[in-house]
C-alpha atoms as a PDB file:
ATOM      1  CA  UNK A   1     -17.432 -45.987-112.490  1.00  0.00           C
ATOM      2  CA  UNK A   2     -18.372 -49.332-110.956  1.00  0.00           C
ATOM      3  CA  UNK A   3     -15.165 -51.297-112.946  1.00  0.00           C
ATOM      4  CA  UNK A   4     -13.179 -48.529-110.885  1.00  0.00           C
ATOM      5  CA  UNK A   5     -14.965 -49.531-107.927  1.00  0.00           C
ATOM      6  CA  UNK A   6     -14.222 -53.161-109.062  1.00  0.00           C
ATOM      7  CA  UNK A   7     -10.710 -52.760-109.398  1.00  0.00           C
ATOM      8  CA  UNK A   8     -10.036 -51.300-106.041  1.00  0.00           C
ATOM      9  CA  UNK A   9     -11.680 -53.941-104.664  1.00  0.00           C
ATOM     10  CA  UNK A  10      -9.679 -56.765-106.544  1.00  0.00           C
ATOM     11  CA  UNK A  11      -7.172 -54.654-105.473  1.00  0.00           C
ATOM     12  CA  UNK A  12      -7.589 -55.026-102.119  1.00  0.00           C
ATOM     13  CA  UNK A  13      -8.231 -58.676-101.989  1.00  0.00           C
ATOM     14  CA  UNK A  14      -5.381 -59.074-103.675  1.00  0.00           C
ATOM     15  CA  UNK A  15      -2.872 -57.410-100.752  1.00  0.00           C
ATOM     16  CA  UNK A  16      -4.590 -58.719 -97.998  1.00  0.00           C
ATOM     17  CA  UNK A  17      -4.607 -62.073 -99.184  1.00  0.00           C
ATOM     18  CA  UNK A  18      -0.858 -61.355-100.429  1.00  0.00           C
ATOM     19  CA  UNK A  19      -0.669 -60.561 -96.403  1.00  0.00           C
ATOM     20  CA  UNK A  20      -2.239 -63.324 -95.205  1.00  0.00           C
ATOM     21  CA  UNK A  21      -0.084 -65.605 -97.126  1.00  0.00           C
ATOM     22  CA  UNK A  22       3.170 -63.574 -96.023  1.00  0.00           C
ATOM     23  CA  UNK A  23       1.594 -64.059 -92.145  1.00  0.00           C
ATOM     24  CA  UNK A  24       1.310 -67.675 -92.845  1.00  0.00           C
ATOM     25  CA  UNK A  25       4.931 -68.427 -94.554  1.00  0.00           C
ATOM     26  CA  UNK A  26       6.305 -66.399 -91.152  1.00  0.00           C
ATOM     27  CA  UNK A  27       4.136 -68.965 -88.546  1.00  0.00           C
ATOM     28  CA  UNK A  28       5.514 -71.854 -90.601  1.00  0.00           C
ATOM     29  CA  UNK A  29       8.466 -70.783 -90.432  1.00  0.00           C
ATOM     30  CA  UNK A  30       8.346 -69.907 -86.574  1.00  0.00           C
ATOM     31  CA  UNK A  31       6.655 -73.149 -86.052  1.00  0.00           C
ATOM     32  CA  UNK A  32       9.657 -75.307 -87.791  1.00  0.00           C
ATOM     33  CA  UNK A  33      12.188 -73.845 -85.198  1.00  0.00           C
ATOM     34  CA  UNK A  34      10.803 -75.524 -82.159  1.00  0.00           C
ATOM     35  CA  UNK A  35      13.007 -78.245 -80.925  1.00  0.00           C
ATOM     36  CA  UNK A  36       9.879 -80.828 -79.996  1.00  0.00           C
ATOM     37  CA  UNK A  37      12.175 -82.946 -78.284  1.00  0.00           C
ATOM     38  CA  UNK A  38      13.685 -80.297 -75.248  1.00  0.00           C
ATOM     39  CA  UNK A  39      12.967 -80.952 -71.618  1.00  0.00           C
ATOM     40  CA  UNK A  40      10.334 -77.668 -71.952  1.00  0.00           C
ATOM     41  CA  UNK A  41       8.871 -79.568 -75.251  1.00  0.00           C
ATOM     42  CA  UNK A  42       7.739 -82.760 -73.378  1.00  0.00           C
ATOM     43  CA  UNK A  43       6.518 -80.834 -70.093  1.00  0.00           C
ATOM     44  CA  UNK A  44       4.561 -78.735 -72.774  1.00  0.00           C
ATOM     45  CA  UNK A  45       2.961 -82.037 -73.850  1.00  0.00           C
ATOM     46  CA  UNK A  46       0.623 -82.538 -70.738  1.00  0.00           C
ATOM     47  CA  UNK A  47       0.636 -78.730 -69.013  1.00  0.00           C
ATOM     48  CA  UNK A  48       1.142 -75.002 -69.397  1.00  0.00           C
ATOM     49  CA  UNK A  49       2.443 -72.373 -68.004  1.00  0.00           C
ATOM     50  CA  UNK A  50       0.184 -70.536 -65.677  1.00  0.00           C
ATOM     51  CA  UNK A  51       2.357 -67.384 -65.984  1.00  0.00           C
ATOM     52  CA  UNK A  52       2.629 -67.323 -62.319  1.00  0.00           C
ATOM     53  CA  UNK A  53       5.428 -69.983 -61.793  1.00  0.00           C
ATOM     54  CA  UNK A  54       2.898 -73.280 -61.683  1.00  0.00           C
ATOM     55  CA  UNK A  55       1.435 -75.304 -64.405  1.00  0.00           C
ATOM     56  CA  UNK A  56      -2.122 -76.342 -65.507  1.00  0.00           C
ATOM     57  CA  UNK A  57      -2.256 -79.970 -65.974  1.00  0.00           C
ATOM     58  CA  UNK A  58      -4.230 -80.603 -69.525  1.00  0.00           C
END
């Protein structure tokens, strides 16, 4: 009984950490689409967007 426990366990790890690295390749990929050099980019650099029209200076 406790390899059966075992397994499901193993089993588990396994997907979430087949998850996690499925999360991660999307982020990456996500990440590698952001043109760093756009007007938004550079103002990005030293503030951000308050979501009420201003900016917080970093």
């Amino acid at each position: 009984m406790c390899a059966w426990l075992g397994s499901i366990t193993v089993s588990a790890v396994s997907q979430e950490q087949s998850e996690a690295e499925s999360s991660l390749k999307d982020l990456v990929d996500v990440l590698q689409e952001i043109d760093t050099s756009s007007p938004m980019a550079k103002t990005n650099e030293q503030s951000i967007s308050d979501n009420n029209g201003g900016r917080i200076i970093l």
